[in-house]
N, C-alpha and C. Protein backbone atom coordinates (compact mmCIF):
# COMPACT_ATOMS: atom_id res chain seq x y z
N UNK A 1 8.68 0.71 -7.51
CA UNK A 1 7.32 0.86 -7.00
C UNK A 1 7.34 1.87 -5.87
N UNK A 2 6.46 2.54 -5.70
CA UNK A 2 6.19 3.74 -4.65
C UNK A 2 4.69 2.81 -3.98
N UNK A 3 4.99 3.42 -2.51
CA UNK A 3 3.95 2.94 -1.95
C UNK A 3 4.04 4.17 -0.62
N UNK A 4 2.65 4.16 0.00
CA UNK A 4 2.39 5.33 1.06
C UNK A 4 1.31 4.63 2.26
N UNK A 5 2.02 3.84 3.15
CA UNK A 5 1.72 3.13 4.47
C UNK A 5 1.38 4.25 5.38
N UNK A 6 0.14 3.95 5.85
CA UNK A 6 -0.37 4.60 6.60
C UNK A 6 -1.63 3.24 7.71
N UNK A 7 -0.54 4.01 8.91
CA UNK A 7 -1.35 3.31 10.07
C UNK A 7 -2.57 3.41 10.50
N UNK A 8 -3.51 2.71 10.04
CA UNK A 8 -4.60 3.06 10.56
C UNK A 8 -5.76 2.34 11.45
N UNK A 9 -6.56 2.62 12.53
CA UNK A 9 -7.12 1.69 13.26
C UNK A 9 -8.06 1.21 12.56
N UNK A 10 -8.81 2.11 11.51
CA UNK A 10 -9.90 1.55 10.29
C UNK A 10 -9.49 2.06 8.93
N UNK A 11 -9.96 1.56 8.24
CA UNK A 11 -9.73 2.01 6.73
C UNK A 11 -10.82 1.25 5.94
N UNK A 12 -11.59 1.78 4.74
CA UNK A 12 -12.55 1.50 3.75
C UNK A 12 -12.27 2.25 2.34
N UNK A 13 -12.38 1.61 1.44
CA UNK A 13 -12.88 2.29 0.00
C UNK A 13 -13.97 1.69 -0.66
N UNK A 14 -14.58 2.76 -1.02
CA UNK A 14 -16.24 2.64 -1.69
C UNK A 14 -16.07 3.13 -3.22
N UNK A 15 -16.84 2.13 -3.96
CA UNK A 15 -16.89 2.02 -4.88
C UNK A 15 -18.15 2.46 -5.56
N UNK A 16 -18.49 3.90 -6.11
CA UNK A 16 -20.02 3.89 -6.57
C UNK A 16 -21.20 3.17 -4.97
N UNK A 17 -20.33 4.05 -4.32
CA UNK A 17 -21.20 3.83 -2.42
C UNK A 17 -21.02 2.40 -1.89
N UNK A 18 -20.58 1.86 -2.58
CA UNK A 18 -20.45 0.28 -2.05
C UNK A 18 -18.99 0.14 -1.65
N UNK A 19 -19.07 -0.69 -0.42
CA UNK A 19 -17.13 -0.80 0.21
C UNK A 19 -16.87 -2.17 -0.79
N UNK A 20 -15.81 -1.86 -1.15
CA UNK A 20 -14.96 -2.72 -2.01
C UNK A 20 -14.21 -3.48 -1.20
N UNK A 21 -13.38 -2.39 -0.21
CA UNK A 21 -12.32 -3.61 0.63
C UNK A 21 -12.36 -2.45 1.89
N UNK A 22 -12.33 -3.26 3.22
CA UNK A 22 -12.35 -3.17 4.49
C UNK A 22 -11.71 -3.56 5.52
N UNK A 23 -10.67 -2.84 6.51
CA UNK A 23 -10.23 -3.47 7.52
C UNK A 23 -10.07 -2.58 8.84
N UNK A 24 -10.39 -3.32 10.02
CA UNK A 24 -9.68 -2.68 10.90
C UNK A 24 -8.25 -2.04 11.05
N UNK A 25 -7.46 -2.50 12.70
CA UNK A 25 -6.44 -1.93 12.73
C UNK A 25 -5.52 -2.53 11.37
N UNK A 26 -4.55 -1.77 11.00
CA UNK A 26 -3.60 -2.45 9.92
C UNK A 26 -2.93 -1.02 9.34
N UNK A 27 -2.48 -1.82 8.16
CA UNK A 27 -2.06 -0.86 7.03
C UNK A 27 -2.56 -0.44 5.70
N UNK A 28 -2.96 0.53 5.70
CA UNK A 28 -3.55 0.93 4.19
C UNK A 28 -2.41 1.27 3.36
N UNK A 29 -2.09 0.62 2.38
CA UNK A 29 -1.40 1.14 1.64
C UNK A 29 -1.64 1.07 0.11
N UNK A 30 -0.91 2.65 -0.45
CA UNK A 30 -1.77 3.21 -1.54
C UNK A 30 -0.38 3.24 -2.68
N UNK A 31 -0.77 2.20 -3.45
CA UNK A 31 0.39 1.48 -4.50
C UNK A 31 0.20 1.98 -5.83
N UNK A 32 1.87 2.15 -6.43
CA UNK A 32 1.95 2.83 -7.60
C UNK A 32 3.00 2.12 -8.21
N UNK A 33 2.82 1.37 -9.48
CA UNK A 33 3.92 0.99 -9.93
C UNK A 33 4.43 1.78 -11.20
N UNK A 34 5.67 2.41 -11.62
CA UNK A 34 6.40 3.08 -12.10
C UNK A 34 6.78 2.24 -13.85
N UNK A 35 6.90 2.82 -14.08
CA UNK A 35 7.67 2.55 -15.67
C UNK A 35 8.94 1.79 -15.02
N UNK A 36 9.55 0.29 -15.70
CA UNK A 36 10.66 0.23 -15.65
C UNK A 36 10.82 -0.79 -14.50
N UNK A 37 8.86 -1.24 -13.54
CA UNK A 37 9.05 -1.80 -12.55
C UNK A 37 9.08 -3.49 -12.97
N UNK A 38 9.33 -4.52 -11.69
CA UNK A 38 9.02 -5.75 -11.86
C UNK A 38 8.76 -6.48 -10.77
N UNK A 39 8.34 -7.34 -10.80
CA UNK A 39 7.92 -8.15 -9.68
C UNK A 39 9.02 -8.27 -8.41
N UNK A 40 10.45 -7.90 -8.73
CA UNK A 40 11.40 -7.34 -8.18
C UNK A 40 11.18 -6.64 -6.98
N UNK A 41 10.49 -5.67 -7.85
CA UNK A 41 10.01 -4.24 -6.66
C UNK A 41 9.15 -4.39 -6.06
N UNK A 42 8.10 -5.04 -6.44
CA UNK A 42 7.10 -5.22 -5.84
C UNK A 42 7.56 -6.11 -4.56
N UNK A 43 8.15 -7.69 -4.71
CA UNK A 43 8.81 -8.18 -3.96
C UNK A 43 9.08 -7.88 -2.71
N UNK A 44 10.02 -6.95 -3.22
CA UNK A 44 11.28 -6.30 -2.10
C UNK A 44 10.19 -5.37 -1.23
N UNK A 45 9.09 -4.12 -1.77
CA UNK A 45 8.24 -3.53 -1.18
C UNK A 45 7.47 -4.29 -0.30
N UNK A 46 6.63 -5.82 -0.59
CA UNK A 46 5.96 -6.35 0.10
C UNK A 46 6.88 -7.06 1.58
N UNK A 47 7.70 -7.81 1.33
CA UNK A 47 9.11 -8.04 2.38
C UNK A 47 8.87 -6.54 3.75
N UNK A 48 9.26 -5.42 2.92
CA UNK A 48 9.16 -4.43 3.59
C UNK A 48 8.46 -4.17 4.51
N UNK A 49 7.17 -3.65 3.57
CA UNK A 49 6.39 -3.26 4.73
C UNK A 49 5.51 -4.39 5.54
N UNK A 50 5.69 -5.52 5.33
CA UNK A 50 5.36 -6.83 6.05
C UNK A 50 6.32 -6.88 7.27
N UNK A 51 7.68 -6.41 7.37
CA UNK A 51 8.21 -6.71 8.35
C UNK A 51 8.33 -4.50 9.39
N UNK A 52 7.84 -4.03 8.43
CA UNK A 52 8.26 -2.60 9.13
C UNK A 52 7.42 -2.66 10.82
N UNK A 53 8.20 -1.80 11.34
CA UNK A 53 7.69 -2.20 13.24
C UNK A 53 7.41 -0.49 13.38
N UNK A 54 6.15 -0.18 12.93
CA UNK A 54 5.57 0.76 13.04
C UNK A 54 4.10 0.69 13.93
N UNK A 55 4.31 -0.85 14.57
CA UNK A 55 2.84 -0.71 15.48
C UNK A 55 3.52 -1.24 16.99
N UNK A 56 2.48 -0.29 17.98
CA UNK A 56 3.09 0.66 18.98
C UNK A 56 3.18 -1.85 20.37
N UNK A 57 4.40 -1.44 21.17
CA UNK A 57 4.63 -2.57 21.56
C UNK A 57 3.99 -1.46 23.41
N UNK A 58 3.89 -2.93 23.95
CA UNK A 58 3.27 -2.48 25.47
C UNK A 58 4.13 -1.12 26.28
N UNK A 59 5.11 -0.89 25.66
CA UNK A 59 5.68 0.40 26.61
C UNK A 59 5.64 1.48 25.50
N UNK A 60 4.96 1.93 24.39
CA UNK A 60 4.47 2.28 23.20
C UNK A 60 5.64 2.96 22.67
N UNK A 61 6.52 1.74 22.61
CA UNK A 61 7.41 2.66 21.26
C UNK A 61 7.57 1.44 19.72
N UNK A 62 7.49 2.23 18.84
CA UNK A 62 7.12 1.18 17.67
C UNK A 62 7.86 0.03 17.44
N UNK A 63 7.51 -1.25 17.83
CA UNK A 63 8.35 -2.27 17.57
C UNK A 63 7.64 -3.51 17.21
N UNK A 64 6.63 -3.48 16.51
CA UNK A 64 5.75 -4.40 16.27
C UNK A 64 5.79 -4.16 14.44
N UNK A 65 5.72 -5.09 13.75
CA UNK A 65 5.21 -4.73 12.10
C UNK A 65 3.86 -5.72 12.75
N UNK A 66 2.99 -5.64 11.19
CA UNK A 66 1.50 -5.70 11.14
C UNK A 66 1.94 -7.28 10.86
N UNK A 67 2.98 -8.15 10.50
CA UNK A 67 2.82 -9.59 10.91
C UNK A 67 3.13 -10.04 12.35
N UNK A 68 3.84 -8.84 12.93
CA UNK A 68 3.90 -9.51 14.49
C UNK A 68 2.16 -9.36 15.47
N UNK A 69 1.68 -8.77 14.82
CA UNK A 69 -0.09 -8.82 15.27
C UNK A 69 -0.60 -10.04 15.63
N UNK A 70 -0.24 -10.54 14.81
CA UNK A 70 -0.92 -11.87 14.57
C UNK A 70 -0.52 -12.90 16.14
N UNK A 71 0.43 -12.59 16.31
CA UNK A 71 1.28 -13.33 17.65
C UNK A 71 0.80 -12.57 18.56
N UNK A 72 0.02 -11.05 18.82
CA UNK A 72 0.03 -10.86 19.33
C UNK A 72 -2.19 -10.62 19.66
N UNK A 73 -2.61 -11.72 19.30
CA UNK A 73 -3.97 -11.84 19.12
C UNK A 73 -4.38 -10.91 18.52
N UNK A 74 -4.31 -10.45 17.39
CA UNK A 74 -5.17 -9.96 16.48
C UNK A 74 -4.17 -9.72 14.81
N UNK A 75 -4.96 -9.90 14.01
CA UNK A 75 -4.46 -10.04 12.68
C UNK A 75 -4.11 -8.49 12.15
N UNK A 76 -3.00 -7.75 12.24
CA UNK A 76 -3.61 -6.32 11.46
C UNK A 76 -3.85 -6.67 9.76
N UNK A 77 -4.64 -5.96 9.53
CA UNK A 77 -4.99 -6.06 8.13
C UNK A 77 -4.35 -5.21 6.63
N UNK A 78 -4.34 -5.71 5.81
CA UNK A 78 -3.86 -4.45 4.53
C UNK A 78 -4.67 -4.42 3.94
N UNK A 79 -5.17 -2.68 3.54
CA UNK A 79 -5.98 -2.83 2.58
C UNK A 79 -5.18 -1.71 1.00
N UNK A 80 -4.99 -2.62 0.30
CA UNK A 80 -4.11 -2.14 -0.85
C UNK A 80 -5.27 -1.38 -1.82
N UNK A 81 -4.56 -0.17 -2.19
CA UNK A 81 -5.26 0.65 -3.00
C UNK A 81 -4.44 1.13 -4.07
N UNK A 82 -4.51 0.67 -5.66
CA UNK A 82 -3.74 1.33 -6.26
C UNK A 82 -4.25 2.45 -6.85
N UNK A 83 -2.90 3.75 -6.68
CA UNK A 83 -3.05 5.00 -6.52
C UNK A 83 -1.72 5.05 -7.62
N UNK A 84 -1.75 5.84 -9.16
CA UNK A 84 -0.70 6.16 -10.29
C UNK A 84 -0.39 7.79 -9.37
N UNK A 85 -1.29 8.06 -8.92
CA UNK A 85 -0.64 9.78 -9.04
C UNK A 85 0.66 9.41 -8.04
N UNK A 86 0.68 8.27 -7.43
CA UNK A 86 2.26 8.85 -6.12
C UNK A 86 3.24 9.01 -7.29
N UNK A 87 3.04 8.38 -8.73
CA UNK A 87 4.30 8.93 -9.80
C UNK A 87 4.01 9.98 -10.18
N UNK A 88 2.99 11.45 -9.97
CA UNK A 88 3.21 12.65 -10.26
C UNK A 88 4.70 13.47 -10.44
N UNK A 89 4.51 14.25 -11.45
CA UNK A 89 6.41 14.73 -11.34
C UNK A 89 5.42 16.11 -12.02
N UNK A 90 5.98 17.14 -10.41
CA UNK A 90 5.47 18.42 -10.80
C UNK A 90 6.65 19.59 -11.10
N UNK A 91 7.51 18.60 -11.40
CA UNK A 91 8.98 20.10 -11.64
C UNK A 91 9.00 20.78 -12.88
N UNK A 92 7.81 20.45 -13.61
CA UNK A 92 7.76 21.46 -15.11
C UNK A 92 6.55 22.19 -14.97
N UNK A 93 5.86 22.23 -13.63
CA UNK A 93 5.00 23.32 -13.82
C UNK A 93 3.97 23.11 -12.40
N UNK A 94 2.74 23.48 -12.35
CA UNK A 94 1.90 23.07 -11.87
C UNK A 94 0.12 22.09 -11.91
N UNK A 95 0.83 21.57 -13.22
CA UNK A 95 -0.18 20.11 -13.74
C UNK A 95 0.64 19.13 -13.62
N UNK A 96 0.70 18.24 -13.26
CA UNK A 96 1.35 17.07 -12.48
C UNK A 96 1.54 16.14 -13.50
N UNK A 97 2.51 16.03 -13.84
CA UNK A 97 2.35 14.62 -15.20
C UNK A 97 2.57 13.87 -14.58
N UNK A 98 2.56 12.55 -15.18
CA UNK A 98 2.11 11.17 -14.96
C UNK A 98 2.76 10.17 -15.76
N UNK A 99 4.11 10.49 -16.72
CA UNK A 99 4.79 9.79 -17.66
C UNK A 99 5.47 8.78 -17.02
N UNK A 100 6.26 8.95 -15.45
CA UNK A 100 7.05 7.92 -14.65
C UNK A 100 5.89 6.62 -13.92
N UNK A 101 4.47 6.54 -14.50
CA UNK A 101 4.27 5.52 -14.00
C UNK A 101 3.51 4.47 -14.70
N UNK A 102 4.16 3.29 -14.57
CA UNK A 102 3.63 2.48 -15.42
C UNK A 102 2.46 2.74 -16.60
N UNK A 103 2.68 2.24 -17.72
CA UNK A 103 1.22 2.10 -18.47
C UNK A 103 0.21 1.16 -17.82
N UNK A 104 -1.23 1.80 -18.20
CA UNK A 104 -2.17 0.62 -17.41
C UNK A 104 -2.20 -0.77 -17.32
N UNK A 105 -1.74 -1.40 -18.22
CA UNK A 105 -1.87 -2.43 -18.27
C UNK A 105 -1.01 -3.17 -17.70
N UNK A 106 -0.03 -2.81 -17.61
CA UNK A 106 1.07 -3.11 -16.79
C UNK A 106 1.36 -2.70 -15.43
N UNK A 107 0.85 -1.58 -15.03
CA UNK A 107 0.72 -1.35 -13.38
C UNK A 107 -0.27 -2.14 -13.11
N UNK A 108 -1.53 -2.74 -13.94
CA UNK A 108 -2.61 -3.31 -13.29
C UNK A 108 -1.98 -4.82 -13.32
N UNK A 109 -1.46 -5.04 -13.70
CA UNK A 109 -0.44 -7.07 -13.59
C UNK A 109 0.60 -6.76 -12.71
N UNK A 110 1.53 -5.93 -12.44
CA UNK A 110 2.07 -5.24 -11.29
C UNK A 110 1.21 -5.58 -10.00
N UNK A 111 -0.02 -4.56 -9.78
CA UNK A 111 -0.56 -4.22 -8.83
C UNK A 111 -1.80 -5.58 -8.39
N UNK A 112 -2.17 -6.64 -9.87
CA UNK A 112 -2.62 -7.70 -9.30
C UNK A 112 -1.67 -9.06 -8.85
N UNK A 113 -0.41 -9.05 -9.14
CA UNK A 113 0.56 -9.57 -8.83
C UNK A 113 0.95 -9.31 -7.25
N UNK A 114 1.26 -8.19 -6.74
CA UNK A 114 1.35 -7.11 -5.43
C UNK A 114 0.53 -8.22 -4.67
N UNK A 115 -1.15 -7.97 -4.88
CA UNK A 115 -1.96 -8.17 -4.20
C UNK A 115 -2.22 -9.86 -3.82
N UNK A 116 -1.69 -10.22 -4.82
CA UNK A 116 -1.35 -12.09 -4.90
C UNK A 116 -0.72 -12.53 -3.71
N UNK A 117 0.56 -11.80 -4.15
CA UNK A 117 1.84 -12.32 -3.16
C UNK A 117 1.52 -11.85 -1.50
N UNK A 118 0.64 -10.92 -1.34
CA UNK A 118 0.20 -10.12 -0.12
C UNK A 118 -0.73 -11.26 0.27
N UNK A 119 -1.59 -12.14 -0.13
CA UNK A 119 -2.23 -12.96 0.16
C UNK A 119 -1.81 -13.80 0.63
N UNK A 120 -0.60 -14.60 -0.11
CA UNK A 120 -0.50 -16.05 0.03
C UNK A 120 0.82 -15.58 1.52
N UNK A 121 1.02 -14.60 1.81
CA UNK A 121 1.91 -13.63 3.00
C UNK A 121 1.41 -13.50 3.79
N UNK A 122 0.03 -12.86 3.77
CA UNK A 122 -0.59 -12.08 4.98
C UNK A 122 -2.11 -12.82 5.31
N UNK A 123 -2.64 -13.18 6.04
CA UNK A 123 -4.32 -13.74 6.81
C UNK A 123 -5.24 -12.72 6.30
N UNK A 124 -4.89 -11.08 6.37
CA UNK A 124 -5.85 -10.16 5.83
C UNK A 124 -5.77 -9.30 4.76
N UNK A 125 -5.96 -9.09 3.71
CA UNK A 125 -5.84 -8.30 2.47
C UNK A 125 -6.99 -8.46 1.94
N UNK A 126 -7.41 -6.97 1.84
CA UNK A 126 -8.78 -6.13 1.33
C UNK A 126 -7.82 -5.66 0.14
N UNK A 127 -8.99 -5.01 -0.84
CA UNK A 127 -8.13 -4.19 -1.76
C UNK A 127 -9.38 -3.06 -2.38
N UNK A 128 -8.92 -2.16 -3.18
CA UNK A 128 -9.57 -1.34 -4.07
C UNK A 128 -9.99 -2.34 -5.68
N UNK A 129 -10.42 -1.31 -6.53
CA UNK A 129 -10.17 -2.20 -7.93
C UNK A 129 -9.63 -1.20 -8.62
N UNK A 130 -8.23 -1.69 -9.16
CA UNK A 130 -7.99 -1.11 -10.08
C UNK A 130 -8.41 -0.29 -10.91
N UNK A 131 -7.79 0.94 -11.17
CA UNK A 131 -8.32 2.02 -12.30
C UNK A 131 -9.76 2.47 -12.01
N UNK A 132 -10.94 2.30 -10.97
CA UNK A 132 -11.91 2.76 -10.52
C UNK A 132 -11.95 3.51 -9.70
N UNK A 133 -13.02 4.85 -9.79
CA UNK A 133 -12.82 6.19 -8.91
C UNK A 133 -13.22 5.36 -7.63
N UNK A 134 -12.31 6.06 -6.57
CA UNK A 134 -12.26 5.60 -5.31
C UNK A 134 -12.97 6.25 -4.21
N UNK A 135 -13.22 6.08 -2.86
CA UNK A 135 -13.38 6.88 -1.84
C UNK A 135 -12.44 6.23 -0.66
N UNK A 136 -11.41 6.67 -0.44
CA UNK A 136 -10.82 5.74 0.88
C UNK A 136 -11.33 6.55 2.12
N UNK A 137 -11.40 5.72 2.95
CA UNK A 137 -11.61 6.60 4.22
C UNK A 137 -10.86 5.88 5.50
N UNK A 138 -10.42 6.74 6.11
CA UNK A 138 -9.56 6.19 6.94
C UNK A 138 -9.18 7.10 8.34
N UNK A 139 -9.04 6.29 9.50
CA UNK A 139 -8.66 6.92 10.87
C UNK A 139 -6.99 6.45 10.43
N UNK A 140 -6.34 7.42 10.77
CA UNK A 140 -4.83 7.00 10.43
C UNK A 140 -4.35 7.59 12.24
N UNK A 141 -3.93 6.07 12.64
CA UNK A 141 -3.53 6.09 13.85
C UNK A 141 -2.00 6.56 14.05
N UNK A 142 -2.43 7.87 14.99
CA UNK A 142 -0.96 8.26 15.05
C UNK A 142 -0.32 9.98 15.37
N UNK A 143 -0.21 10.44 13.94
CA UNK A 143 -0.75 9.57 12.57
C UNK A 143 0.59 8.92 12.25
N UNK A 144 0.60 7.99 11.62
CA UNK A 144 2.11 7.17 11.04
C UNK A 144 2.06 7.32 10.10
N UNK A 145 2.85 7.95 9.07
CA UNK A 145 2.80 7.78 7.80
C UNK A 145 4.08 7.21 7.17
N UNK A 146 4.46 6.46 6.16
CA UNK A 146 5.53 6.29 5.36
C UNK A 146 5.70 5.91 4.54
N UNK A 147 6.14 6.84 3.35
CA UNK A 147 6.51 6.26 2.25
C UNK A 147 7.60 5.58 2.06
N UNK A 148 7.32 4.88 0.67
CA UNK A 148 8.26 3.46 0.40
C UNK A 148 8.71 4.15 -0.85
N UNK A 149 9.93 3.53 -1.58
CA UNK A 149 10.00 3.33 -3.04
C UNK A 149 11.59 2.37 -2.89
N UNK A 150 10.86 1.28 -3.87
CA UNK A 150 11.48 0.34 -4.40
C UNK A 150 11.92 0.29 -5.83
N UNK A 151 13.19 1.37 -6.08
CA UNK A 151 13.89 1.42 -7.46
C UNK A 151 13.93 0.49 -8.28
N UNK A 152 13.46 0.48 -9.57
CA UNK A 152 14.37 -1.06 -10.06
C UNK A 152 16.22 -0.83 -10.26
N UNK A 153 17.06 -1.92 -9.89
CA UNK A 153 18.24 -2.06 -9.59
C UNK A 153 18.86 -1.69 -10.98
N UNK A 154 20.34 -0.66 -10.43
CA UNK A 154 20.99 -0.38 -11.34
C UNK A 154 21.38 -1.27 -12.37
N UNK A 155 21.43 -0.86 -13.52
CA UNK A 155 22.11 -2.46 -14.53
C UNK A 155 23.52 -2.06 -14.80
């Protein structure tokens, strides 16, 4: 699974003008599950960026993840957006294929699975809807950005 965390003090996606999912400070992150993935990856990704210490501590150097918020009076929030293009593979040209990431149906049980386990984990999780044109909008505090990818394990 590929994923692209980005810190932000707000974040929204609108759906046909309507917000779908909404949060303050937190993490937006914009999820792609790959051919070949499993609840594995997803797993290990959510672990991740649940514990990453990318939010700023009282002498502002990053040592907080978005579950230490919560201890620290305020909840940061996730708002999960699944996004197939982070599996773009542009090394045969300049049209971006799209073969390394999951088929739909299976990134979308992937990516409603993701969003499950982020729940019964986290106090705040917004989301996008699946496979629907998006608008995210977002203040990305920082800016912080980081990508993830969670291989599935050698056999």
């Amino acid at each position: 699974m590929i994923a692209v965390l980005q810190r932000v003090s707000e974040a929204r996606v609108l759906i046909e003008g309507q917000v779908a999912g909404e949060i303050g400070p937190g993490l937006l992150v914009l999820l792609c599950a790959e051919r070949g993935d499993t609840e594995v990856q997803s797993d290990k990704l959510l672990v991740k960026l649940l514990k990453l210490r990318i939010f700023s501590d009282d002498a502002g150097k990053m040592n907080h993840s978005v579950q230490d918020m919560d201890g620290q009076g305020w909840a940061g929030g996730l708002l999960v957006v699944s996004q197939f293009t982070l599996a773009a593979d542009v090394s045969g040209g300049n049209r971006p294929g799209f073969t390394g990431a999951a088929l739909p149906d299976e990134g979308r049980r992937l990516y409603d699975y993701f969003v499950a386990q982020a729940r019964l984990a986290h106090p705040l999780v917004q989301t996008g809807q699946f496979g629907a044109d998006m608008q995210v909008h977002l203040v990305n505090d920082g800016p912080v950005t980081i990508p993830l990818r969670m291989a599935p394990d050698a056999r």
